[in-house]
PDB file of N, CA and C in Angstrom:
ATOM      1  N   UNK A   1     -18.301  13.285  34.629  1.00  0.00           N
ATOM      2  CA  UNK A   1     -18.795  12.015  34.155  1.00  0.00           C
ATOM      3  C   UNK A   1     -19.004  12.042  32.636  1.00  0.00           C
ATOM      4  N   UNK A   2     -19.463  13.084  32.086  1.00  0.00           N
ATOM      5  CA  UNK A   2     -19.387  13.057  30.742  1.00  0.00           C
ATOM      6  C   UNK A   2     -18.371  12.799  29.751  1.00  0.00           C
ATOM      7  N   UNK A   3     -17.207  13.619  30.697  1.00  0.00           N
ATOM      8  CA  UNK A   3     -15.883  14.223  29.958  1.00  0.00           C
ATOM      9  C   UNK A   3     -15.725  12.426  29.949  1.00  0.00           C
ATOM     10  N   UNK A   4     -15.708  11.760  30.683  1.00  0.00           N
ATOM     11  CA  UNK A   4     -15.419  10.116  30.913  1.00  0.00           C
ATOM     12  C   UNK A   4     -15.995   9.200  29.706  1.00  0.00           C
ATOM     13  N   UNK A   5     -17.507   9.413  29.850  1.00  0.00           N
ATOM     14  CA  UNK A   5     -18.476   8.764  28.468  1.00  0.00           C
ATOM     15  C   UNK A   5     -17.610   8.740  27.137  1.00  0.00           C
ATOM     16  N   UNK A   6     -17.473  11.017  26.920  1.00  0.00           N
ATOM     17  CA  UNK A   6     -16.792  11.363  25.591  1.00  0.00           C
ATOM     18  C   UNK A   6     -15.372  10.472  25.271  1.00  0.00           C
ATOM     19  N   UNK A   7     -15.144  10.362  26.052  1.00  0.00           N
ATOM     20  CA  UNK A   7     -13.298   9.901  25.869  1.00  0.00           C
ATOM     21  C   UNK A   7     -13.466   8.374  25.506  1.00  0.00           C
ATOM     22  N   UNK A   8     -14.763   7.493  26.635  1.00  0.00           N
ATOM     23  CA  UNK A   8     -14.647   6.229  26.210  1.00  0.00           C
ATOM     24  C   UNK A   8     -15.260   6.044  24.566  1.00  0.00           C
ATOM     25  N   UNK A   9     -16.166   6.981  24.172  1.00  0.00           N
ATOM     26  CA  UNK A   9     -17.187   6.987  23.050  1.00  0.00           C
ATOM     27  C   UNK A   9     -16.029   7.321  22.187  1.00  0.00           C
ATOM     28  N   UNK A  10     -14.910   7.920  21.917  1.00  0.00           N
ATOM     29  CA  UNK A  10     -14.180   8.659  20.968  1.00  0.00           C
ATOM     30  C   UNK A  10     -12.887   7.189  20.850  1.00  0.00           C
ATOM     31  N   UNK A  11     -12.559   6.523  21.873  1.00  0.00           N
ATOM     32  CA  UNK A  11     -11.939   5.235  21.795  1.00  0.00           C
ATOM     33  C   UNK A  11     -12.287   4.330  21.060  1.00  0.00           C
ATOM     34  N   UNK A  12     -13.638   3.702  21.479  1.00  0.00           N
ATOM     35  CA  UNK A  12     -14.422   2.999  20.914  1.00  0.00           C
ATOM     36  C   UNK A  12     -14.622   3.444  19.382  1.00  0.00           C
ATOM     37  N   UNK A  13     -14.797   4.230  18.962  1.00  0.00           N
ATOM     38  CA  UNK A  13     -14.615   4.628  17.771  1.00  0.00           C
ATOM     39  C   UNK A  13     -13.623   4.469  16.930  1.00  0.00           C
ATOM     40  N   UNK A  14     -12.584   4.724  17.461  1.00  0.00           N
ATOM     41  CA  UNK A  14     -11.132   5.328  17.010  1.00  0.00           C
ATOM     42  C   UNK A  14     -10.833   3.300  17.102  1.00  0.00           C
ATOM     43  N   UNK A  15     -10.953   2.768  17.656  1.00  0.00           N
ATOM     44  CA  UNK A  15     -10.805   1.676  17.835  1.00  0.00           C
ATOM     45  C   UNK A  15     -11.975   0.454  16.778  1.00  0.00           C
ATOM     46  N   UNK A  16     -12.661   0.942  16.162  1.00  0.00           N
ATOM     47  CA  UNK A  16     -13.833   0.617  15.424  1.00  0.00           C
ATOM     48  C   UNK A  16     -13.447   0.723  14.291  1.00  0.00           C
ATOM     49  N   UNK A  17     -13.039   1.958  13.738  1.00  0.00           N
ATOM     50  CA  UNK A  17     -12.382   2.300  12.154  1.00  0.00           C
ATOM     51  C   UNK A  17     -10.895   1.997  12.170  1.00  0.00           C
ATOM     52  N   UNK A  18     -10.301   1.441  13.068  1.00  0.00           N
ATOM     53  CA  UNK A  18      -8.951   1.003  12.688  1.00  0.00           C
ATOM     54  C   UNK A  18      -9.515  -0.274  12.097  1.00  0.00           C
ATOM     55  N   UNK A  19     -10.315  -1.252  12.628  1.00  0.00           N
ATOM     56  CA  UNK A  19     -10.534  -2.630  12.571  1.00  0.00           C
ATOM     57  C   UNK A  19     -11.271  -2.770  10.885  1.00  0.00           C
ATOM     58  N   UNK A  20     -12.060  -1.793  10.986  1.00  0.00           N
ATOM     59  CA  UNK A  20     -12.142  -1.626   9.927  1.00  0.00           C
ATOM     60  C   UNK A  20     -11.450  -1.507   8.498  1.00  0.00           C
ATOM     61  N   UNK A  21     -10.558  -0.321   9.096  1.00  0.00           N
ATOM     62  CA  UNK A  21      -9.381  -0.703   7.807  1.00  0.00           C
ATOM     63  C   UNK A  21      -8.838  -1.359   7.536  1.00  0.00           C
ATOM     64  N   UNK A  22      -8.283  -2.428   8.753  1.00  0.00           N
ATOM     65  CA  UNK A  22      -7.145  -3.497   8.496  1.00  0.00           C
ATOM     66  C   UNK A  22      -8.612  -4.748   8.140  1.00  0.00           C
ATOM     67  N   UNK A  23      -9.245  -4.997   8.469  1.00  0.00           N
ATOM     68  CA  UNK A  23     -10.595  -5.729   7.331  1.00  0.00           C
ATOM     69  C   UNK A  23     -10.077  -5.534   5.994  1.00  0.00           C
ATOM     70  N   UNK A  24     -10.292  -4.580   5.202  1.00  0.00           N
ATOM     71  CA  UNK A  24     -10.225  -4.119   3.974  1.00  0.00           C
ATOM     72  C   UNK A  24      -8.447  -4.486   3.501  1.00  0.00           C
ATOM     73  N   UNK A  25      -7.563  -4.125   4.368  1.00  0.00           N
ATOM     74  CA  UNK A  25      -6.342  -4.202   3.997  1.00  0.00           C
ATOM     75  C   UNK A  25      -5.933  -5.980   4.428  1.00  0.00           C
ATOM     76  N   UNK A  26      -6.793  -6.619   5.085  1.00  0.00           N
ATOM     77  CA  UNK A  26      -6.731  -7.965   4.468  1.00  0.00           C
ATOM     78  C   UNK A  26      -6.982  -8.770   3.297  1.00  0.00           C
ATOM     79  N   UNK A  27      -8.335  -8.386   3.353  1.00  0.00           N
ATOM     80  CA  UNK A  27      -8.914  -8.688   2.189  1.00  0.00           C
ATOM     81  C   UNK A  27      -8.145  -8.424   0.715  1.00  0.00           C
ATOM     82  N   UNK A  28      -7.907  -6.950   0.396  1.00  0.00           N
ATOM     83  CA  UNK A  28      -7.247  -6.830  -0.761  1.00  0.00           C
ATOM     84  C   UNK A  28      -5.991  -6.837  -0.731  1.00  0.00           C
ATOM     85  N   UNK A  29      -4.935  -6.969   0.400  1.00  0.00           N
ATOM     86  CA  UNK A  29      -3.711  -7.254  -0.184  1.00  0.00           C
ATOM     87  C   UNK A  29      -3.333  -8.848   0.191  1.00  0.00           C
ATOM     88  N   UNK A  30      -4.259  -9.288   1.672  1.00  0.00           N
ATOM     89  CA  UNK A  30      -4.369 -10.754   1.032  1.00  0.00           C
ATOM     90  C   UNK A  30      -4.578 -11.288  -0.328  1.00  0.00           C
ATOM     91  N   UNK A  31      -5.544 -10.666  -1.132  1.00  0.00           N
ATOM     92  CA  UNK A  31      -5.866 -11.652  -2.184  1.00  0.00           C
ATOM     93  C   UNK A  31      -5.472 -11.587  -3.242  1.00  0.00           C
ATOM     94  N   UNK A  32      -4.150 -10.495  -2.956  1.00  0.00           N
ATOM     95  CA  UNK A  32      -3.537 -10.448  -4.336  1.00  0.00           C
ATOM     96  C   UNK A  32      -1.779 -11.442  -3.973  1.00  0.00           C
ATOM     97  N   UNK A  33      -1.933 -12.024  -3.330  1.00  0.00           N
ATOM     98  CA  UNK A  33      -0.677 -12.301  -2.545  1.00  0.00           C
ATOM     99  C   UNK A  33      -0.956 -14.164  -3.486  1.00  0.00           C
ATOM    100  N   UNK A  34       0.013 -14.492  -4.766  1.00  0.00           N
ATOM    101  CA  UNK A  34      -0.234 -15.586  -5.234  1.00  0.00           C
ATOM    102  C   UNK A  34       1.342 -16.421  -5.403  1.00  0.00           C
ATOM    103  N   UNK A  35       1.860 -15.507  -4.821  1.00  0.00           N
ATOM    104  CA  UNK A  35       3.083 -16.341  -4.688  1.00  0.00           C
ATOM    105  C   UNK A  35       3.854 -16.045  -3.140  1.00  0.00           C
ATOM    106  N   UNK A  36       5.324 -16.684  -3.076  1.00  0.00           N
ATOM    107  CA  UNK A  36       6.090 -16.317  -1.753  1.00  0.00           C
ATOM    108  C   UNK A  36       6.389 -14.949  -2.196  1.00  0.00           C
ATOM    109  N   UNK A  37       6.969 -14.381  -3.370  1.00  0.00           N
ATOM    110  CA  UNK A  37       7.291 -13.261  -3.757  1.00  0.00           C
ATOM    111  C   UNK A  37       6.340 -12.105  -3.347  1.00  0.00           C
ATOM    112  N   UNK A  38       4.962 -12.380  -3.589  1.00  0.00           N
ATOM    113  CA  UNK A  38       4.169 -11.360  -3.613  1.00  0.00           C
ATOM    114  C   UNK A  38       3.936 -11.083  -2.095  1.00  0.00           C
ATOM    115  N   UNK A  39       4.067 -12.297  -1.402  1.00  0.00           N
ATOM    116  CA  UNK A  39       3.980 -11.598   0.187  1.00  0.00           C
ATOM    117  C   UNK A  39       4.947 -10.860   0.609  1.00  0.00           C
ATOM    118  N   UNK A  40       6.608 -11.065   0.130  1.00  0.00           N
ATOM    119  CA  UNK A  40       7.237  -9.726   0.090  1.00  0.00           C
ATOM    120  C   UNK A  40       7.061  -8.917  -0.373  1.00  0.00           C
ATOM    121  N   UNK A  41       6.573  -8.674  -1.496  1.00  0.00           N
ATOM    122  CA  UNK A  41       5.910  -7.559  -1.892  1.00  0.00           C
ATOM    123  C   UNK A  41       5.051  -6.687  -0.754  1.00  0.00           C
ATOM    124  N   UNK A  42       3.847  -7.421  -0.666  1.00  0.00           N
ATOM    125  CA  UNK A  42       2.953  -7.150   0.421  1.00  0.00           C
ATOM    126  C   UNK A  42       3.336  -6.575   1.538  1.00  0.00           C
ATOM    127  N   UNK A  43       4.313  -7.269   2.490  1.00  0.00           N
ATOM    128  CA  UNK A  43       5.061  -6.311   3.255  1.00  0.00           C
ATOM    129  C   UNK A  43       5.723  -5.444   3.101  1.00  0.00           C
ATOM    130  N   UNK A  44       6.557  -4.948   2.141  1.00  0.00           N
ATOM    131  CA  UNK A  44       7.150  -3.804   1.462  1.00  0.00           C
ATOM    132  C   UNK A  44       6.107  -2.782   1.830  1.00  0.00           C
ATOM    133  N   UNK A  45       5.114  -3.016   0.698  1.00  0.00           N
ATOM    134  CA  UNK A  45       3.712  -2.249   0.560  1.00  0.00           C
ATOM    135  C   UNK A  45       3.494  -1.646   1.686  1.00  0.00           C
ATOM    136  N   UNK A  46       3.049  -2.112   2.816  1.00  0.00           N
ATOM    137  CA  UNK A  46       2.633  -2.030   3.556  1.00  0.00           C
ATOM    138  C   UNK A  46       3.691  -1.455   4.660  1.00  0.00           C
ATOM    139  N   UNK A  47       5.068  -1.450   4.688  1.00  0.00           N
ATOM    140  CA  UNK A  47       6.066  -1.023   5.231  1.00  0.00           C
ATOM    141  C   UNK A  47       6.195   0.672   4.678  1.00  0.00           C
ATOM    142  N   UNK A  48       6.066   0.967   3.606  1.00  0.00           N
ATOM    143  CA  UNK A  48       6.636   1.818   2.454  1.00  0.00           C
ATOM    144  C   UNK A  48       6.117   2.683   2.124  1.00  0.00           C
ATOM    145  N   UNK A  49       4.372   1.801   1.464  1.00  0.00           N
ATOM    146  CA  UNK A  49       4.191   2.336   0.410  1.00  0.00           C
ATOM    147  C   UNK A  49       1.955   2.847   0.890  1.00  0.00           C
ATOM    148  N   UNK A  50       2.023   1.993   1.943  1.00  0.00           N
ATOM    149  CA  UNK A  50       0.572   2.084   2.168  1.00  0.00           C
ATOM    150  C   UNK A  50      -0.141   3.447   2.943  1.00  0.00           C
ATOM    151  N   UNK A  51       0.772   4.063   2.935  1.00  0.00           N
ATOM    152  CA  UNK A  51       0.604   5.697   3.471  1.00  0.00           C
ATOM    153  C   UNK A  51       0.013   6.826   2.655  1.00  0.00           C
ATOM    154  N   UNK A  52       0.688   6.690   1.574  1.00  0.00           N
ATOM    155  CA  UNK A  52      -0.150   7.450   0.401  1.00  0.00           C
ATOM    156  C   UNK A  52      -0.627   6.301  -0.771  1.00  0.00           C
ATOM    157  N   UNK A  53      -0.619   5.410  -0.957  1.00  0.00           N
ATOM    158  CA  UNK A  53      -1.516   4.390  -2.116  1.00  0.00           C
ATOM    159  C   UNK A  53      -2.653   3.734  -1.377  1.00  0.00           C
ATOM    160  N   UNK A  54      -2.734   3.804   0.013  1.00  0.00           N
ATOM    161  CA  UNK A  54      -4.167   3.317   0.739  1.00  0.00           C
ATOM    162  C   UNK A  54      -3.683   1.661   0.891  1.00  0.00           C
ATOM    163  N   UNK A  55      -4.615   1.160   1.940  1.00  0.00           N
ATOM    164  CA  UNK A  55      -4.510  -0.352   2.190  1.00  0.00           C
ATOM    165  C   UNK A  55      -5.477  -0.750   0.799  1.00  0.00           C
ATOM    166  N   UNK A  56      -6.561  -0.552   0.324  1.00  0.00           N
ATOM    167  CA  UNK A  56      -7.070  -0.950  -0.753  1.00  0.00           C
ATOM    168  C   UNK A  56      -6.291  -0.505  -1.962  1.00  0.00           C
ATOM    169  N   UNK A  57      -5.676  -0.109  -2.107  1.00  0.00           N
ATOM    170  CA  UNK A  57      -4.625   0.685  -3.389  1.00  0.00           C
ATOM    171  C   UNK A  57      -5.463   1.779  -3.949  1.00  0.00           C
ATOM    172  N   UNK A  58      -6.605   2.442  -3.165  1.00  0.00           N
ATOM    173  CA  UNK A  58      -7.371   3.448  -3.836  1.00  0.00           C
ATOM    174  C   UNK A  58      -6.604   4.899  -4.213  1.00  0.00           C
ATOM    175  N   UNK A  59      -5.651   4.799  -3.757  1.00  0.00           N
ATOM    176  CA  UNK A  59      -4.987   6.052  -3.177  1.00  0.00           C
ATOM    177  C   UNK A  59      -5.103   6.919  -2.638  1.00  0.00           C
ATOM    178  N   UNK A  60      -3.986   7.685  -1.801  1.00  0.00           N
ATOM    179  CA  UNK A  60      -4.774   8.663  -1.054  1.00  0.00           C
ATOM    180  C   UNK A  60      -4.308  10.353  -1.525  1.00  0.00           C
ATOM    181  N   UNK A  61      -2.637  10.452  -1.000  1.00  0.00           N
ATOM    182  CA  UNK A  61      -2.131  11.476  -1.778  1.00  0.00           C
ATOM    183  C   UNK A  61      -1.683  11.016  -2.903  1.00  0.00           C
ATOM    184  N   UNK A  62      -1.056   9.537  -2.919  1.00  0.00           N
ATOM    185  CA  UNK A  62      -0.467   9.199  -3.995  1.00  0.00           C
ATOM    186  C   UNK A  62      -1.598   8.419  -5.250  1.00  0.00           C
ATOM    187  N   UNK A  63      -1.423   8.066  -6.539  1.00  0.00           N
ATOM    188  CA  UNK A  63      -2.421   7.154  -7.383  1.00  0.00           C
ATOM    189  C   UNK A  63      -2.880   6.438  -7.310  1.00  0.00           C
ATOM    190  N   UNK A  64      -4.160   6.010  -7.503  1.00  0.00           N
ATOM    191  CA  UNK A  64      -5.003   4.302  -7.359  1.00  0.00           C
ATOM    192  C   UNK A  64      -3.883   3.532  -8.239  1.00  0.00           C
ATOM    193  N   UNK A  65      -3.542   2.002  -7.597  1.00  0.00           N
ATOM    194  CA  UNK A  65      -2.947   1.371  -7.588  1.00  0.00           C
ATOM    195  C   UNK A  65      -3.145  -0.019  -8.463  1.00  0.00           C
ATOM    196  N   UNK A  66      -4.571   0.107  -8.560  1.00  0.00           N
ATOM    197  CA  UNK A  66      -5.416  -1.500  -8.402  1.00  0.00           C
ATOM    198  C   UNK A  66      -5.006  -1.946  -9.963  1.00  0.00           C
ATOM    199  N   UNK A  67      -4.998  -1.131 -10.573  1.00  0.00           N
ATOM    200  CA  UNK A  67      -5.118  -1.484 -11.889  1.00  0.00           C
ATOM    201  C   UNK A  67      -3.620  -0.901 -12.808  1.00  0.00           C
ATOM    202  N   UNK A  68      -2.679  -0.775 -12.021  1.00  0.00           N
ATOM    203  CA  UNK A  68      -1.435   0.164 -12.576  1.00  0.00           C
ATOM    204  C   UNK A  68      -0.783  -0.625 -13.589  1.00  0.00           C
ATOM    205  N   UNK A  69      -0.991  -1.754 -13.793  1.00  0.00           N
ATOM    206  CA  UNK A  69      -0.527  -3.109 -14.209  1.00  0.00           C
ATOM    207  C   UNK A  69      -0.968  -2.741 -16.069  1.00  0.00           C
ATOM    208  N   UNK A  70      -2.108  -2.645 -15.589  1.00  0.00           N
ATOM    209  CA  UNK A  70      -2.787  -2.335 -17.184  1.00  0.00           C
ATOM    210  C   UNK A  70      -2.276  -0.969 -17.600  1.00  0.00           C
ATOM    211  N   UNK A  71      -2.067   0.137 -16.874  1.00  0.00           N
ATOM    212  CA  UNK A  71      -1.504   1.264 -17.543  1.00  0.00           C
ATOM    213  C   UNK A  71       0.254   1.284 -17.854  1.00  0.00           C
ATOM    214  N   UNK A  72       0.873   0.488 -17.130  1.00  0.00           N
ATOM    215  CA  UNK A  72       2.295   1.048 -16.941  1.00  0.00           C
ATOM    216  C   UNK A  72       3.129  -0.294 -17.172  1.00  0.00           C
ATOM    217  N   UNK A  73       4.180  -0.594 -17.803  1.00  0.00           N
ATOM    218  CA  UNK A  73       5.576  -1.706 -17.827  1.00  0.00           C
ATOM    219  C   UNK A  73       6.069  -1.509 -16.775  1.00  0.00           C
ATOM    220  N   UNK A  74       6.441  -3.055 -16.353  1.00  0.00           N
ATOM    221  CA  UNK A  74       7.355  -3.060 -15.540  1.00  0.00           C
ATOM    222  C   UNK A  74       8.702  -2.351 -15.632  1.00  0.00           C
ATOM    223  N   UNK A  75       9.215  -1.385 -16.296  1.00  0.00           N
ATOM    224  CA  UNK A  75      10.031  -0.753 -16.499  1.00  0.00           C
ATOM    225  C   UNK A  75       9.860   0.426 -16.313  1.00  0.00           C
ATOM    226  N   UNK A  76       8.603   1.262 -16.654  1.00  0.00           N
ATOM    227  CA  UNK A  76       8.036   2.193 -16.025  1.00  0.00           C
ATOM    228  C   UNK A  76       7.812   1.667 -14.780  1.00  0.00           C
ATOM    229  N   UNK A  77       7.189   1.030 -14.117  1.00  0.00           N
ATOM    230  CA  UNK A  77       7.336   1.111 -12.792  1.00  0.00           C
ATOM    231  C   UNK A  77       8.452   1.009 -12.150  1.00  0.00           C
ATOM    232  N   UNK A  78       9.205   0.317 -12.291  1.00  0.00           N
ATOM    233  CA  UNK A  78      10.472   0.055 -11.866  1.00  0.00           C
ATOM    234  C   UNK A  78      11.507   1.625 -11.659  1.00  0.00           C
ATOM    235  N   UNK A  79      11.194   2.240 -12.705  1.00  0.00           N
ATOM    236  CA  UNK A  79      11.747   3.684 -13.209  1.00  0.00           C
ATOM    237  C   UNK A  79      11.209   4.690 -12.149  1.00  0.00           C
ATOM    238  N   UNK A  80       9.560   4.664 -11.819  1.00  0.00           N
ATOM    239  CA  UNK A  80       9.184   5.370 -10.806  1.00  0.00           C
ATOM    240  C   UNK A  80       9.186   5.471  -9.487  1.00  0.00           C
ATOM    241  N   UNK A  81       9.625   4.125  -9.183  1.00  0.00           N
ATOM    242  CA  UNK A  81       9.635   3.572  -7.508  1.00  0.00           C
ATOM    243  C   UNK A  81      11.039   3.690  -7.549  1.00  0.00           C
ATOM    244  N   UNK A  82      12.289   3.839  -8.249  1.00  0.00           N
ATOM    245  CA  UNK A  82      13.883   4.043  -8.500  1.00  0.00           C
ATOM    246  C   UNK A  82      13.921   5.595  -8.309  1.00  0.00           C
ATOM    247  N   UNK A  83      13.263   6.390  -9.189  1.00  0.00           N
ATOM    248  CA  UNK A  83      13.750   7.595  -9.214  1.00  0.00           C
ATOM    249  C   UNK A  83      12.493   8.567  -9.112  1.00  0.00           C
ATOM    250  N   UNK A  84      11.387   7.895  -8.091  1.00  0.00           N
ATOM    251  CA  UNK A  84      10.480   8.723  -8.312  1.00  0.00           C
ATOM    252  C   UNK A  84      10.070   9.776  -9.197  1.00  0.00           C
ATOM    253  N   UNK A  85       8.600  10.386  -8.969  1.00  0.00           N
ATOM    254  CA  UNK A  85       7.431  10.780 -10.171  1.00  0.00           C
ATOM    255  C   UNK A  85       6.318  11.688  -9.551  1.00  0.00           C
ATOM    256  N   UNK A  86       6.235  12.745  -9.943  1.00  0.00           N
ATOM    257  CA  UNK A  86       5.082  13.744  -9.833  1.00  0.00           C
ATOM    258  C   UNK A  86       4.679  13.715  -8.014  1.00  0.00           C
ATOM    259  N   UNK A  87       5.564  13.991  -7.008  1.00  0.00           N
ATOM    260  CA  UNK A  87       5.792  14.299  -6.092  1.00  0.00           C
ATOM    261  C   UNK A  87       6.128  12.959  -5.295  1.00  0.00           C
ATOM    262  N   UNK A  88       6.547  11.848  -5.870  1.00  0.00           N
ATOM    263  CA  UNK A  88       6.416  10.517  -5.154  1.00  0.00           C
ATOM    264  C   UNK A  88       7.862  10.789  -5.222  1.00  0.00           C
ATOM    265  N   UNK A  89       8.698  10.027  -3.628  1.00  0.00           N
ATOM    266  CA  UNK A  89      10.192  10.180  -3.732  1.00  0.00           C
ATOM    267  C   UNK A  89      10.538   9.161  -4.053  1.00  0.00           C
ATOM    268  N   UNK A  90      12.237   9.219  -4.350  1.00  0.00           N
ATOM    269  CA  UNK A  90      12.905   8.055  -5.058  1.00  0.00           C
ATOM    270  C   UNK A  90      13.027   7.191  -3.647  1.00  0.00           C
ATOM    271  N   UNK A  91      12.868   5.711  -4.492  1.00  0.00           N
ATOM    272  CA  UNK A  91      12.776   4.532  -3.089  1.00  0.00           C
ATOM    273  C   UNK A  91      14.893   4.025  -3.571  1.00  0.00           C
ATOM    274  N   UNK A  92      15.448   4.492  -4.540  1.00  0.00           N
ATOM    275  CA  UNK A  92      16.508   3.900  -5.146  1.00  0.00           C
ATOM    276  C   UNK A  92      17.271   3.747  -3.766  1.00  0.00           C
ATOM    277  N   UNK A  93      17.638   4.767  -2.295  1.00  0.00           N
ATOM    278  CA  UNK A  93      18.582   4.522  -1.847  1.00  0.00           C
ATOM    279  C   UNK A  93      17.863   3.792  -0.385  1.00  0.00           C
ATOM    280  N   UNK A  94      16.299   4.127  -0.412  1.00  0.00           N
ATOM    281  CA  UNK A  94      15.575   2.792   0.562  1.00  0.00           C
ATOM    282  C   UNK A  94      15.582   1.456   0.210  1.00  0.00           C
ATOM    283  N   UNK A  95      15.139   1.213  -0.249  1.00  0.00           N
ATOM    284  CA  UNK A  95      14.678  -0.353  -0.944  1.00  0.00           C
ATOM    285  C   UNK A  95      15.972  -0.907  -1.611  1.00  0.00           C
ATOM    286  N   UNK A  96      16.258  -2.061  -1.542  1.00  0.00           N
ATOM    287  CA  UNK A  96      17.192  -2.789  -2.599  1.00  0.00           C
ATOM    288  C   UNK A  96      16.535  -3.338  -3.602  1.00  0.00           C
ATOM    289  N   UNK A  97      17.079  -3.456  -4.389  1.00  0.00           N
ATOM    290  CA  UNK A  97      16.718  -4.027  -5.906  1.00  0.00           C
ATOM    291  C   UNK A  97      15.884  -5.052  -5.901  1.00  0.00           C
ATOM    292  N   UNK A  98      16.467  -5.928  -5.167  1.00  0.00           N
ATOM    293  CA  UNK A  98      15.259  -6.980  -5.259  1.00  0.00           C
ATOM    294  C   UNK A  98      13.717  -6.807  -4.091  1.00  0.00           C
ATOM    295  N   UNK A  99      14.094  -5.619  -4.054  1.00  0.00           N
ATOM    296  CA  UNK A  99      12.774  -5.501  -3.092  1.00  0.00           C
ATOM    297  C   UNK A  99      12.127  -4.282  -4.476  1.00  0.00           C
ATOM    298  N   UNK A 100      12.445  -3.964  -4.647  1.00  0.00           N
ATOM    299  CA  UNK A 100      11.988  -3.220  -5.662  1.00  0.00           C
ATOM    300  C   UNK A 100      11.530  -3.737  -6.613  1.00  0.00           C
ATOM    301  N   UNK A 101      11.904  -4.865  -7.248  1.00  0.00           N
ATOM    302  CA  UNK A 101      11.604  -5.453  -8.050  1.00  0.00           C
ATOM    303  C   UNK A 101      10.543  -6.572  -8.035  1.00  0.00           C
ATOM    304  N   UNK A 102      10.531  -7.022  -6.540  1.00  0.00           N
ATOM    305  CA  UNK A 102       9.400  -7.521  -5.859  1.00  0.00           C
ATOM    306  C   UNK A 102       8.480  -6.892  -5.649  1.00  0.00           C
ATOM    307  N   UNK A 103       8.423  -4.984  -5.764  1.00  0.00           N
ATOM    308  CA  UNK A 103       7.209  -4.379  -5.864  1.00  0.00           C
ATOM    309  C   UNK A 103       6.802  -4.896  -7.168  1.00  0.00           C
ATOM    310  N   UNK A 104       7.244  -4.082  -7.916  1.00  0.00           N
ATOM    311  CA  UNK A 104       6.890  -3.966  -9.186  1.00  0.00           C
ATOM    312  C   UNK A 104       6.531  -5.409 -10.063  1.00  0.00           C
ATOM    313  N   UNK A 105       7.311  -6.729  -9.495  1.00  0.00           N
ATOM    314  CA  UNK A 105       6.106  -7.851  -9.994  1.00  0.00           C
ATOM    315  C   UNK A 105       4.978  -7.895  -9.315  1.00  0.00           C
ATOM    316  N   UNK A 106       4.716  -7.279  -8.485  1.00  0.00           N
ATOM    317  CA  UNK A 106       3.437  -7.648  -8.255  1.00  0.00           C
ATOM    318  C   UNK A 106       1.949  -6.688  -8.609  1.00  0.00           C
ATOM    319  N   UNK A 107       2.699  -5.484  -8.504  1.00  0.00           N
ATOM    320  CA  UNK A 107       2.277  -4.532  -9.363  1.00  0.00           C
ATOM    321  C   UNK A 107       1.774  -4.465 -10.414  1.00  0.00           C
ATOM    322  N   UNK A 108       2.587  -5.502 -11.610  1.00  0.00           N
ATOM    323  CA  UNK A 108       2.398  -5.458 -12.970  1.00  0.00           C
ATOM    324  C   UNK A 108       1.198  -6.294 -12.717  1.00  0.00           C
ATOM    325  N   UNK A 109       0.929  -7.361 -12.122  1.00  0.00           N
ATOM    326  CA  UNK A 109      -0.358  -8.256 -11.969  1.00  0.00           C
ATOM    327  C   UNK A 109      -1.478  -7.517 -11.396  1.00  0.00           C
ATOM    328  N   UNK A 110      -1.591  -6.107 -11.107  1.00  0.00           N
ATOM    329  CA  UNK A 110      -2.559  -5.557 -10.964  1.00  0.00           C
ATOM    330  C   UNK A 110      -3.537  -4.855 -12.323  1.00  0.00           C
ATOM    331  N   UNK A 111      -3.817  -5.686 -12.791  1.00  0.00           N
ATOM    332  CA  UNK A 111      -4.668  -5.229 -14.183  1.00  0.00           C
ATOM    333  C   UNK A 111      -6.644  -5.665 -13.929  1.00  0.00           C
TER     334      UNK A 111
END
């Protein structure tokens, strides 16, 4: 009967902090979403890229995100998501250009 409790208690949980995250990963990649473009973006993101940059863009293995806009050109970005950077792989033969380029505008608006 316990082993039963533990398993439902470890669900319930596991089922608690998912909801949680996708909360947070509404919130901030909803509200950066200001055009049709940026919701492709958004899905990209979230297809791609939300594994190591986090649903909040905090990052996890890869760099905080939130503000990349203010550090980097769209050409630098464009350059890093093409031919990857400091253990990040190249997206050049995933992504097509205009999906790439749909990252990276939306990206640059992260300042």
């Amino acid at each position: 009967m316990k082993r039963i409790y533990g398993c439902a208690l470890a669900v319930a949980m596991l089922l608690l902090l998912s909801a949680c995250g996708q909360k947070v990963e509404d919130t901030i990649l909803k509200d950066s979403i200001t055009t049709p473009e940026d919701g492709e973006a958004v899905a990209i993101y979230k297809k791609q890229c939300i594994s190591c940059h986090a649903a909040d863009l905090n990052g996890r293995v890869g760099p905080e995100l939130k503000k990349v806009g203010s550090r980097l050109t769209d050409e630098q970005l464009g350059s890093i998501i093409r031919e990857g950077a400091q253990g990040m792989p190249s997206y050049e033969n995933r992504l097509e250009d205009k999906e790439i380029d749909a990252i990276v505008q939306w990206l640059v608006k992260m300042k």
